[in-house]
N, C-alpha and C. Protein backbone atom coordinates (compact mmCIF):
# COMPACT_ATOMS: atom_id res chain seq x y z
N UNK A 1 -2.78 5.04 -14.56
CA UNK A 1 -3.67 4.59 -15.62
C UNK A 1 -2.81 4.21 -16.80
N UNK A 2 -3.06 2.94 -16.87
CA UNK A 2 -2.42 2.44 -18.32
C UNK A 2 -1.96 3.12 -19.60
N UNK A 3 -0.99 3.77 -19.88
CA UNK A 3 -1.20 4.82 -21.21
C UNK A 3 -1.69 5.73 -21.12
N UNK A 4 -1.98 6.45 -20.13
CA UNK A 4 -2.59 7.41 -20.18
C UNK A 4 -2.12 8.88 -19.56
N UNK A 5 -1.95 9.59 -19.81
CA UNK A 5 -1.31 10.81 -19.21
C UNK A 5 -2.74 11.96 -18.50
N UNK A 6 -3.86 12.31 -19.06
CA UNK A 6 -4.72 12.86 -19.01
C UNK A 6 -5.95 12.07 -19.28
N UNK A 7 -6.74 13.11 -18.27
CA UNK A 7 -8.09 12.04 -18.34
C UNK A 7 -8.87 13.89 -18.44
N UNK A 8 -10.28 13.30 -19.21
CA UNK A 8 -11.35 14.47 -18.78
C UNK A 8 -12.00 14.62 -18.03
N UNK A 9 -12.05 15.98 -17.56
CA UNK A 9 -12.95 16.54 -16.47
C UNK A 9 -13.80 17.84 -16.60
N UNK A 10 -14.67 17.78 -15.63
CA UNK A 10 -15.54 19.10 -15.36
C UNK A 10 -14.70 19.34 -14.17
N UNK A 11 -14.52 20.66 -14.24
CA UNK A 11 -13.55 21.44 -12.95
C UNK A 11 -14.90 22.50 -12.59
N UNK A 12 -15.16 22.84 -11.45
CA UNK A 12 -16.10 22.78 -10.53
C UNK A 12 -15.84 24.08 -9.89
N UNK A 13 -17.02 24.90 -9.13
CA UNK A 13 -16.17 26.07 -8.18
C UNK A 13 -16.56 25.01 -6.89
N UNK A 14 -16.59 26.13 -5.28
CA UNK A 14 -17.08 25.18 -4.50
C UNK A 14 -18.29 24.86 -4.38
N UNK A 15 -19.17 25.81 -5.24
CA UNK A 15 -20.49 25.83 -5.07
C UNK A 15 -21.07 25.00 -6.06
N UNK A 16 -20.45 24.19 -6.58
CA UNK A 16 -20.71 23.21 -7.57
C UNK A 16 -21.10 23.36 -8.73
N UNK A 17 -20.68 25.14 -9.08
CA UNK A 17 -21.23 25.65 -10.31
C UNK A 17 -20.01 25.28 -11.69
N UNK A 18 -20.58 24.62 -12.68
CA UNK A 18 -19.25 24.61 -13.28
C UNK A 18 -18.58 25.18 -13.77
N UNK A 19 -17.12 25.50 -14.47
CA UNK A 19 -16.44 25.78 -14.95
C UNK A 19 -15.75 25.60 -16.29
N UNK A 20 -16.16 24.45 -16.49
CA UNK A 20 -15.82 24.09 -17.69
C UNK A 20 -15.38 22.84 -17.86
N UNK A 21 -14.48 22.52 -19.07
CA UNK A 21 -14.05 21.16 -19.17
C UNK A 21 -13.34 21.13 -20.00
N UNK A 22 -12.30 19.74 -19.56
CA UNK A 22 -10.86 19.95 -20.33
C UNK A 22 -10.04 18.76 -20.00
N UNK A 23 -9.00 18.47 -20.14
CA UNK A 23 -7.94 17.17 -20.18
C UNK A 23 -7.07 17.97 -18.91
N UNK A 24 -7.00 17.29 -17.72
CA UNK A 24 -6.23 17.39 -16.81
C UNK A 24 -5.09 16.91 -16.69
N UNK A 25 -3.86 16.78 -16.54
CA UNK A 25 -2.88 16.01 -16.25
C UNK A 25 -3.11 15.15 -15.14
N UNK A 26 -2.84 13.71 -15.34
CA UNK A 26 -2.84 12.73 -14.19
C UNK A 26 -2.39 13.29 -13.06
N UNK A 27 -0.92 13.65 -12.77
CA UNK A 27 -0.19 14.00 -12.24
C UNK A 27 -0.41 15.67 -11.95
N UNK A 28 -1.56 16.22 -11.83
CA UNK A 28 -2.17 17.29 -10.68
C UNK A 28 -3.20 16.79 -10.60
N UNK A 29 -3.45 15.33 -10.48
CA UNK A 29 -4.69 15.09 -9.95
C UNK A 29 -4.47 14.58 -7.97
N UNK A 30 -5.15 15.55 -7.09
CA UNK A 30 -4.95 14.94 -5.83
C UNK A 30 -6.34 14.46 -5.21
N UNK A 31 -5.93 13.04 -3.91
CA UNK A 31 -7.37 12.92 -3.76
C UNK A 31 -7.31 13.58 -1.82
N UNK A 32 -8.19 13.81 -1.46
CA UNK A 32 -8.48 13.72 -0.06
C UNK A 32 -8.05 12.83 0.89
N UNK A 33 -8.06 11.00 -0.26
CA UNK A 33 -7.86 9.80 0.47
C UNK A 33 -6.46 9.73 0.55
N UNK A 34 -6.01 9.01 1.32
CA UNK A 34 -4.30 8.18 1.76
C UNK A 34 -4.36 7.30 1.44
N UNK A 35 -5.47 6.35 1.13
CA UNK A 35 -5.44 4.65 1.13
C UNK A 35 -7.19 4.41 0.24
N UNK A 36 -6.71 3.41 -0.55
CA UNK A 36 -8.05 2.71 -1.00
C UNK A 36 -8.43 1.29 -0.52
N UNK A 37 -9.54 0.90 0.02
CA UNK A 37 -10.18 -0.07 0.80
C UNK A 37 -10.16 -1.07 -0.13
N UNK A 38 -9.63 -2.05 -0.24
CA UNK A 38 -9.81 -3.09 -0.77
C UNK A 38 -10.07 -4.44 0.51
N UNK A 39 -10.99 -4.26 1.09
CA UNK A 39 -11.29 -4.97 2.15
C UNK A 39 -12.15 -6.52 1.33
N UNK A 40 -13.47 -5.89 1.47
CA UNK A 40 -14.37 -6.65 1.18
C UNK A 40 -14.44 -7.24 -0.16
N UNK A 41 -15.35 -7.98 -0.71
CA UNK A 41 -15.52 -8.53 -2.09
C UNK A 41 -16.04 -7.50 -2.85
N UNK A 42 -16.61 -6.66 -2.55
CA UNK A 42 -17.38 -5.34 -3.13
C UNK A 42 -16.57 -4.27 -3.36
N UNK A 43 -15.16 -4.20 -2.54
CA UNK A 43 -14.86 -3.54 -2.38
C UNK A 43 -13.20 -3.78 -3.78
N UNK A 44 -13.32 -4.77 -4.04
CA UNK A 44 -12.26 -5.67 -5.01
C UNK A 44 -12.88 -5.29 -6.02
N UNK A 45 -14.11 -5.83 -6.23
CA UNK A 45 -14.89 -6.22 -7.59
C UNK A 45 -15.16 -4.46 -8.37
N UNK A 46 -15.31 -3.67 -7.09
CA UNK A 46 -14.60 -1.79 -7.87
C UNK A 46 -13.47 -1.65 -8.22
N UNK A 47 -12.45 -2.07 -7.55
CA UNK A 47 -11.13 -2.29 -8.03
C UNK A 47 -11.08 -2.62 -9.29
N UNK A 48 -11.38 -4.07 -9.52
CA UNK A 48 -11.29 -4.53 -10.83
C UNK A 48 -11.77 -3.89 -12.22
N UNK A 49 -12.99 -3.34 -11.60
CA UNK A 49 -14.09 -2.60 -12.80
C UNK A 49 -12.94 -1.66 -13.02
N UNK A 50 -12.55 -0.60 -12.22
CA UNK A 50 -11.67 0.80 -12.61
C UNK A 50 -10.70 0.54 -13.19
N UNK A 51 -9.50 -0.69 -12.81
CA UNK A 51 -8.98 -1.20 -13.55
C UNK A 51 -8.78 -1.83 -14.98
N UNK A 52 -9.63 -2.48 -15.44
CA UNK A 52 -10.39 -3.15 -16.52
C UNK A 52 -10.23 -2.02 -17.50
N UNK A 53 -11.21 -0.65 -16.89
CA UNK A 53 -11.83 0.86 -17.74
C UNK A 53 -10.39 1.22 -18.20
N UNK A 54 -9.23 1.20 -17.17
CA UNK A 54 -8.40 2.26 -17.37
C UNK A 54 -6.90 1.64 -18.36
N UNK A 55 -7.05 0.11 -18.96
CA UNK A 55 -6.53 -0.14 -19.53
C UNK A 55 -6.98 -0.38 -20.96
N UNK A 56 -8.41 0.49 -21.07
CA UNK A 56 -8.99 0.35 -22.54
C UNK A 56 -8.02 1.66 -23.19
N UNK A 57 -7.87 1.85 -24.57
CA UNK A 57 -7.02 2.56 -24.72
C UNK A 57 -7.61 4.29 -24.98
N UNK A 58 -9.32 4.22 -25.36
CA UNK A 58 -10.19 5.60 -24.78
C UNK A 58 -10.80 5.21 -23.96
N UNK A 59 -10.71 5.75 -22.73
CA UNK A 59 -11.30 5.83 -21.31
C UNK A 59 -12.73 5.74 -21.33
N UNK A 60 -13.71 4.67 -20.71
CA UNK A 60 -15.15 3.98 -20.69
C UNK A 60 -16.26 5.30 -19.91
N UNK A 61 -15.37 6.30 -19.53
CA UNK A 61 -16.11 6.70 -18.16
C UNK A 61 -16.25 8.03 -18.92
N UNK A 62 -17.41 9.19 -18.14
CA UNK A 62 -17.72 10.34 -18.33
C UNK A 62 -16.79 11.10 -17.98
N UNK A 63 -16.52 12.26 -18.08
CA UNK A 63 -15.68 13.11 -17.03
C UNK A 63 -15.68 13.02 -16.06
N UNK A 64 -14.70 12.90 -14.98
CA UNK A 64 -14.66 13.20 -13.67
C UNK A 64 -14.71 14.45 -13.45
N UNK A 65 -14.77 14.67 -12.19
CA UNK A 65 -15.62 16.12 -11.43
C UNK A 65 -14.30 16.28 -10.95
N UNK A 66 -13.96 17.64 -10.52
CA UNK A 66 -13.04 18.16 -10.07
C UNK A 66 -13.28 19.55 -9.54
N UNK A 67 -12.42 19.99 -8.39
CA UNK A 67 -12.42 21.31 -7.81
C UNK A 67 -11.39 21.57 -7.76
N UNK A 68 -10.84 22.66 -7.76
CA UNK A 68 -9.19 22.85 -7.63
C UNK A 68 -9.14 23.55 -6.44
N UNK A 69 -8.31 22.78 -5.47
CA UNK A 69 -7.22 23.18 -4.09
C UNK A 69 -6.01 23.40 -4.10
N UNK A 70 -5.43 23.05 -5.34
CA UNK A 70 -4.21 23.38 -5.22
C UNK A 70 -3.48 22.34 -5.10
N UNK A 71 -2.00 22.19 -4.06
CA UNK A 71 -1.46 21.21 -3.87
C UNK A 71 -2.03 20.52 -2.66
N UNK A 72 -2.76 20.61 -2.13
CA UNK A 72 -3.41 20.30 -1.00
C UNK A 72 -3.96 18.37 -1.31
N UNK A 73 -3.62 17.76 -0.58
CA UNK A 73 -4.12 15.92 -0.91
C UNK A 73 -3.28 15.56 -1.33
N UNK A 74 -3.35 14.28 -1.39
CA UNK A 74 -2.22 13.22 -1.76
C UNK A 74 -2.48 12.96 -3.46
N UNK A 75 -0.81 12.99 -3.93
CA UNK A 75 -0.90 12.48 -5.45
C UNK A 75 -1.43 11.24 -5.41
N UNK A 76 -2.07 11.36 -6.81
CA UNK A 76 -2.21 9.85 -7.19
C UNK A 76 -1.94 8.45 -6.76
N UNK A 77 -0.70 8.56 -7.55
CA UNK A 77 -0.01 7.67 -8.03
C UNK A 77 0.61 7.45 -6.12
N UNK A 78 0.66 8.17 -5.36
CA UNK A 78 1.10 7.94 -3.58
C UNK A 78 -0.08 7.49 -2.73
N UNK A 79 -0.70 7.53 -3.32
CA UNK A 79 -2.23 6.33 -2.42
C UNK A 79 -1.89 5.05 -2.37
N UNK A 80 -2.29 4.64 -1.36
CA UNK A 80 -1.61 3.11 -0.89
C UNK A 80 -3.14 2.33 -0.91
N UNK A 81 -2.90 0.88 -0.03
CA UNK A 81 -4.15 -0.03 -0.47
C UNK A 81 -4.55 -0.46 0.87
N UNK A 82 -5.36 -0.63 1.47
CA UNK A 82 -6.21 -1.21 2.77
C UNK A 82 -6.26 -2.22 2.45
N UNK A 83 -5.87 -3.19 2.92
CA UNK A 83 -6.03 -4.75 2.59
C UNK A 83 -6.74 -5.16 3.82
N UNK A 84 -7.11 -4.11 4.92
CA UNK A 84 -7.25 -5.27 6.36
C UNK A 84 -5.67 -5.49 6.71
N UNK A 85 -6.30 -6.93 7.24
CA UNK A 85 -5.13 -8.07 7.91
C UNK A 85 -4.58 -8.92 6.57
N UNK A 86 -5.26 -8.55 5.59
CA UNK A 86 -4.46 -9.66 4.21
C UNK A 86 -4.17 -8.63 3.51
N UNK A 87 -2.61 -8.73 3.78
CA UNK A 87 -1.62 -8.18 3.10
C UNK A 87 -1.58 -8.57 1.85
């Protein structure tokens, strides 16, 4: 994210009860995913929107939700892109 080191969140138990809220570091943020789909036109035109948000210089969006696992998922910034067959 453009300039940005921390984003806000609600951190979560598993039972979806919350915990609170606070500025996370980018960099302990992990996702589940390996790869983001940029297949389709629908699937771009999210791209673009998240993109767009994350180079405003205060962030457009609510808190993100979060649970903590630990080191468990892939960093960030190591998610790759699904293009299909167009590289």
């Amino acid at each position: 994210m453009f300039a940005h080191a921390q984003i806000r969140a609600e951190v979560v138990d598993p039972n979806g009860r919350s915990l609170g809220e606070g500025d996370i570091p980018l960099e302990a943020l992990r996702s589940p995913k390996t790869l983001i789909r940029r297949i389709t036109p629908g699937d771009q035109t999210r791209w673009n929107r998240a993109v767009a948000g994350a180079k405003q210089s205060a962030l457009p969006y609510p808190p993100i939700i979060v649970e903590p696992y630990g080191e468990e998922g892939t960093r960030i910034e190591d998610i790759g892109f699904d293009f299909g067959d167009n590289p």
